[in-house]
PDB file of N, CA and C in Angstrom:
ATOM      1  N   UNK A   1      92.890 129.081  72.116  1.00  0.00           N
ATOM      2  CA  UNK A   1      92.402 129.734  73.316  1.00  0.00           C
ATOM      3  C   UNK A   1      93.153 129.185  74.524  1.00  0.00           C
ATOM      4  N   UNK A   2      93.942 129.985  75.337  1.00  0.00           N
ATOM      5  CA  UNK A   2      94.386 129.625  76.811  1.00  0.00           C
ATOM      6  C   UNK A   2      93.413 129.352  77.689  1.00  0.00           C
ATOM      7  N   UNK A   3      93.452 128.267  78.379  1.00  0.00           N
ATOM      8  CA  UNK A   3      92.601 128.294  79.593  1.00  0.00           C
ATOM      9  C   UNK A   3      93.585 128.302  80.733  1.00  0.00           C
ATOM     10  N   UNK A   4      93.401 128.800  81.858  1.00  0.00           N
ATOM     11  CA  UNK A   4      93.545 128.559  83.375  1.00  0.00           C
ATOM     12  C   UNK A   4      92.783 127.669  84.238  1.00  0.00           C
ATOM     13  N   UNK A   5      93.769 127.224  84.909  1.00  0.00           N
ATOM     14  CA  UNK A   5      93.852 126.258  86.486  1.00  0.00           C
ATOM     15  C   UNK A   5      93.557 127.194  87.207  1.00  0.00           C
ATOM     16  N   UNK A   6      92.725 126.911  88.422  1.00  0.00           N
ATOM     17  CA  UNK A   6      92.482 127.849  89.742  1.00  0.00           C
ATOM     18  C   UNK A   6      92.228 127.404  90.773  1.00  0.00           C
ATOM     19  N   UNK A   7      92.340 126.929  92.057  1.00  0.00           N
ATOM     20  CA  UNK A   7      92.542 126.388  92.949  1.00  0.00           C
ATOM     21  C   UNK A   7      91.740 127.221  93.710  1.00  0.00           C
ATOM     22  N   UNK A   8      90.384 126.693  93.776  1.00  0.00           N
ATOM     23  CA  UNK A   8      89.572 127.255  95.171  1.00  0.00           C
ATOM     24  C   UNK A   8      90.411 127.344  96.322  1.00  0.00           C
ATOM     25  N   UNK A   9      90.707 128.291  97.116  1.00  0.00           N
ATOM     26  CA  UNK A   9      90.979 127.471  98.877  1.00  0.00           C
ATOM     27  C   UNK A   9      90.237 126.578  99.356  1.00  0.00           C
ATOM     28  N   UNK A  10      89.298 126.556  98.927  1.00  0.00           N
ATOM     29  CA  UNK A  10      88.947 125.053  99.774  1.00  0.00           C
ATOM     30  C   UNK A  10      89.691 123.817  99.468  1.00  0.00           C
ATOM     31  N   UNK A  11      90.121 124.028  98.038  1.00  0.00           N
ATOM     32  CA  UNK A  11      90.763 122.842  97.101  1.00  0.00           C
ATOM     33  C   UNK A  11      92.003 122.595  97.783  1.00  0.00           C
ATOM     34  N   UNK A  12      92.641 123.846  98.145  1.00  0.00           N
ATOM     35  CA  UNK A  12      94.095 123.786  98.506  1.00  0.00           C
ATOM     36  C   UNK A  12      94.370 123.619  99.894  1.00  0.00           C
ATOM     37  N   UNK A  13      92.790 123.783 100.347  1.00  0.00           N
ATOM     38  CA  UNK A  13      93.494 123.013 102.074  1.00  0.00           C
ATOM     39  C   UNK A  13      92.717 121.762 102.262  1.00  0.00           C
ATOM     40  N   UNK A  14      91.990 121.570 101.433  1.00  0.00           N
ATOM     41  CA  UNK A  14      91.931 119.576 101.056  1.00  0.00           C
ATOM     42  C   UNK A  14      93.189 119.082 100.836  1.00  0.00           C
ATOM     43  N   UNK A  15      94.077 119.512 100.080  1.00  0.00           N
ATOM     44  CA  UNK A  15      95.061 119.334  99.410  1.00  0.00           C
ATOM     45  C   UNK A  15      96.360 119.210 100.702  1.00  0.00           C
ATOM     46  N   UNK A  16      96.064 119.990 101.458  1.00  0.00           N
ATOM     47  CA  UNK A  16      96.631 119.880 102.331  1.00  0.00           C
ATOM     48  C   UNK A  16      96.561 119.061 103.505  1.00  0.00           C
ATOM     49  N   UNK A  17      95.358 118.880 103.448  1.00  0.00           N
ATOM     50  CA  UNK A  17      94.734 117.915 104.596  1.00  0.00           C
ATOM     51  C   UNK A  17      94.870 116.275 104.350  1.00  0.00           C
ATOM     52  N   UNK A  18      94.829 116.308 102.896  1.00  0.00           N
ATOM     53  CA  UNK A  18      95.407 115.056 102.041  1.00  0.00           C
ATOM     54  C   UNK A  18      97.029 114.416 102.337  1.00  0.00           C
ATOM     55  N   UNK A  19      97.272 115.459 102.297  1.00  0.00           N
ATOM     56  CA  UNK A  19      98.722 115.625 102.214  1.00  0.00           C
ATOM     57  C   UNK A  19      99.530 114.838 104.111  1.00  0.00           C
ATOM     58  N   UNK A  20      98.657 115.793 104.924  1.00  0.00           N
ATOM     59  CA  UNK A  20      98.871 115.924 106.144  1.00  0.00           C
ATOM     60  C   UNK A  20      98.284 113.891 106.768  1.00  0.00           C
ATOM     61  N   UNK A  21      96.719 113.704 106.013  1.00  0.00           N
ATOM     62  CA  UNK A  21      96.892 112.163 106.445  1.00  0.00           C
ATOM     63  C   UNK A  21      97.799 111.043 105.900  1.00  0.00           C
ATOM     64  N   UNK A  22      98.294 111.208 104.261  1.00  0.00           N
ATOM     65  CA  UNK A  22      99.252 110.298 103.860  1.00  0.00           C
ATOM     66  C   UNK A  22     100.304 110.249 104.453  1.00  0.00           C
ATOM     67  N   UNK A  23     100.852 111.828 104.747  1.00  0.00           N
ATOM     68  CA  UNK A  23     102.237 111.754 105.629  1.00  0.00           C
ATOM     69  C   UNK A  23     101.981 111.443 107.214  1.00  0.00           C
ATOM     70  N   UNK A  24     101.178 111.360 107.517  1.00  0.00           N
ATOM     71  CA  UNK A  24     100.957 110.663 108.959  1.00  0.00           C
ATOM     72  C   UNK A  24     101.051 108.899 108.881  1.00  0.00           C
ATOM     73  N   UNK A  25      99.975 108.656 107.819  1.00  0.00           N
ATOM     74  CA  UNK A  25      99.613 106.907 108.139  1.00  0.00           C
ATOM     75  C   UNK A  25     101.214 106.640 107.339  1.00  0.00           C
ATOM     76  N   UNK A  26     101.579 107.180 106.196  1.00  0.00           N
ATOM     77  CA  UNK A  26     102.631 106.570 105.553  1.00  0.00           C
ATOM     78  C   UNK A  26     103.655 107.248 105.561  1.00  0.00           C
ATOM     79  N   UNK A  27     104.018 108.111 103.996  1.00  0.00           N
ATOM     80  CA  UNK A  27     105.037 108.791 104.688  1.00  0.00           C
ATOM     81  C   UNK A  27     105.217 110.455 103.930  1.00  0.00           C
ATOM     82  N   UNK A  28     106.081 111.031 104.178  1.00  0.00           N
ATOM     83  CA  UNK A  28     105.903 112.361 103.247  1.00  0.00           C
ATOM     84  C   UNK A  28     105.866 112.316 102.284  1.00  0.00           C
ATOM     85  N   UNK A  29     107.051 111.560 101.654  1.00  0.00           N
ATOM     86  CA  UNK A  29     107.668 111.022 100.415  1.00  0.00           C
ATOM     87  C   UNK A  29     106.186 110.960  99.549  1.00  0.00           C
ATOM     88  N   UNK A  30     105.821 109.784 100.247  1.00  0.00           N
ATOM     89  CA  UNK A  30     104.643 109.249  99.005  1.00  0.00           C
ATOM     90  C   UNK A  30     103.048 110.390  99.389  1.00  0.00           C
ATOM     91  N   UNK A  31     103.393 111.159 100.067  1.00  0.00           N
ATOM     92  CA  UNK A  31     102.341 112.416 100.252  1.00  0.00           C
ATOM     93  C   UNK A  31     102.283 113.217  99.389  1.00  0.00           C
ATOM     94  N   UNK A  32     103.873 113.574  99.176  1.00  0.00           N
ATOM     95  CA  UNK A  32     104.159 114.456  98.444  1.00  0.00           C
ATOM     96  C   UNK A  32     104.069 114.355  96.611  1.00  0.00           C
ATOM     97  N   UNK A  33     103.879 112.786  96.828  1.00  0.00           N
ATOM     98  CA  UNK A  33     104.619 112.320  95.252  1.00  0.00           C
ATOM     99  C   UNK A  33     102.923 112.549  94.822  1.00  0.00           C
ATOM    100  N   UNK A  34     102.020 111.877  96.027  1.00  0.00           N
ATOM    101  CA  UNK A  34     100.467 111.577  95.435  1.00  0.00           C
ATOM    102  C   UNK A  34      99.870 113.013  95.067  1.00  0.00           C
ATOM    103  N   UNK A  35     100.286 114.083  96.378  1.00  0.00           N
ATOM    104  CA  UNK A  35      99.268 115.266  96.244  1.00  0.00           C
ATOM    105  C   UNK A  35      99.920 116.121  94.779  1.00  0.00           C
ATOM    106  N   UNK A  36     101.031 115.960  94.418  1.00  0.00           N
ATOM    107  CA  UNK A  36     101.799 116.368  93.166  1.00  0.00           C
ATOM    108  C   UNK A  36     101.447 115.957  91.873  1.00  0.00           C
ATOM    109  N   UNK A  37     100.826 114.682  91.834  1.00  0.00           N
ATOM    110  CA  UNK A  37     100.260 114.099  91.027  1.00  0.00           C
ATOM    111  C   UNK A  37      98.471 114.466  90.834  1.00  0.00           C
ATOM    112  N   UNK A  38      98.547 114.904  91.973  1.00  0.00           N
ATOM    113  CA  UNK A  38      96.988 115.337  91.671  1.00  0.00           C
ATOM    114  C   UNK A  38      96.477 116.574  91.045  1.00  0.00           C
ATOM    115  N   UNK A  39      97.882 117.168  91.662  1.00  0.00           N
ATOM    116  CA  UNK A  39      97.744 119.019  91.055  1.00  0.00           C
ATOM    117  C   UNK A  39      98.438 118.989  89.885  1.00  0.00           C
ATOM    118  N   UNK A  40      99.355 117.780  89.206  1.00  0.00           N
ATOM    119  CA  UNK A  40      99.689 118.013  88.006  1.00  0.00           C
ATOM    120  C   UNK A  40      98.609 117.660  86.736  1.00  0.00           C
ATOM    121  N   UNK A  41      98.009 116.859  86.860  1.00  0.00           N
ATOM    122  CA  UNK A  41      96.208 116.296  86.487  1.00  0.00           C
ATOM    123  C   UNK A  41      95.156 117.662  86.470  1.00  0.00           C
ATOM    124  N   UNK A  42      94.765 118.275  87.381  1.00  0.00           N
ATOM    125  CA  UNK A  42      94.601 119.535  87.522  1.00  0.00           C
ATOM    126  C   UNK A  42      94.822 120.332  86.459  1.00  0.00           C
ATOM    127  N   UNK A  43      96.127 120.845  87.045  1.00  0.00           N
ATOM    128  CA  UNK A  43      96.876 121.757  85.740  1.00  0.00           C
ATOM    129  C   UNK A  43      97.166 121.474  84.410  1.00  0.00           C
ATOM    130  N   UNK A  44      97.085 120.282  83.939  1.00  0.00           N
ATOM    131  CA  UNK A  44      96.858 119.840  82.895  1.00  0.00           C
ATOM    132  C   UNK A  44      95.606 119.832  81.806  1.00  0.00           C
ATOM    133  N   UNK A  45      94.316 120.399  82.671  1.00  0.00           N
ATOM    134  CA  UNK A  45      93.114 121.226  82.078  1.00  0.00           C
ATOM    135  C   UNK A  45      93.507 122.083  81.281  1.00  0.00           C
ATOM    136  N   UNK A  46      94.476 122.576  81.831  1.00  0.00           N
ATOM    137  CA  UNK A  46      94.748 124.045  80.888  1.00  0.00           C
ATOM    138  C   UNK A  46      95.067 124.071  79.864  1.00  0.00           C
ATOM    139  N   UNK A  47      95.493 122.901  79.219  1.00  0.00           N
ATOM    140  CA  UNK A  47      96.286 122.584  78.288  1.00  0.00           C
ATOM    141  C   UNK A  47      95.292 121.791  77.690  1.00  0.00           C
ATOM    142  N   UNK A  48      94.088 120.951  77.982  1.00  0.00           N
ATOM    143  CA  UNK A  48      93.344 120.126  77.667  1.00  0.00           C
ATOM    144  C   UNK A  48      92.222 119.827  78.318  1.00  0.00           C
ATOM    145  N   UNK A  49      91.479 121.023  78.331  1.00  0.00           N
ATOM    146  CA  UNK A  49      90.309 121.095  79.187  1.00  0.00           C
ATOM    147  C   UNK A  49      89.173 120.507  78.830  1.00  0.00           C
ATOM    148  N   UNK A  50      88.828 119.710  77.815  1.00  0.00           N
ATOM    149  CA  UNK A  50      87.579 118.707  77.824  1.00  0.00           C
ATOM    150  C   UNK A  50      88.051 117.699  78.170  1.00  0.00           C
ATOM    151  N   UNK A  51      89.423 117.054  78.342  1.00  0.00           N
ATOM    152  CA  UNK A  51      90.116 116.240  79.099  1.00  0.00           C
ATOM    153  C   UNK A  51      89.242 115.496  80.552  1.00  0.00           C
TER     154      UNK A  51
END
């Protein structure tokens, strides 16, 4: 059975808002690396959703 990932908008402008304080206090780099890591965890349900 396939499952799907789905990203409320609310999820994705947390995600963004996440994004927007790491790259402020620190830097994009590691904004980018963290919020990437979070949506790859995420999307990885799909593949292993009692995970």
């Amino acid at each position: 059975m396939s499952h799907s990932v789905i990203f409320s908008p609310e999820a994705l402008e947390q995600l963004v808002e996440l994004f927007q304080f790491i790259a402020h206090s620190g830097s994009p780099v590691i904004a980018t690396g963290y919020t990437e890591a979070i949506v790859s965890c995420c999307e990885g349900l799909a593949t292993f959703p009692h995970r």
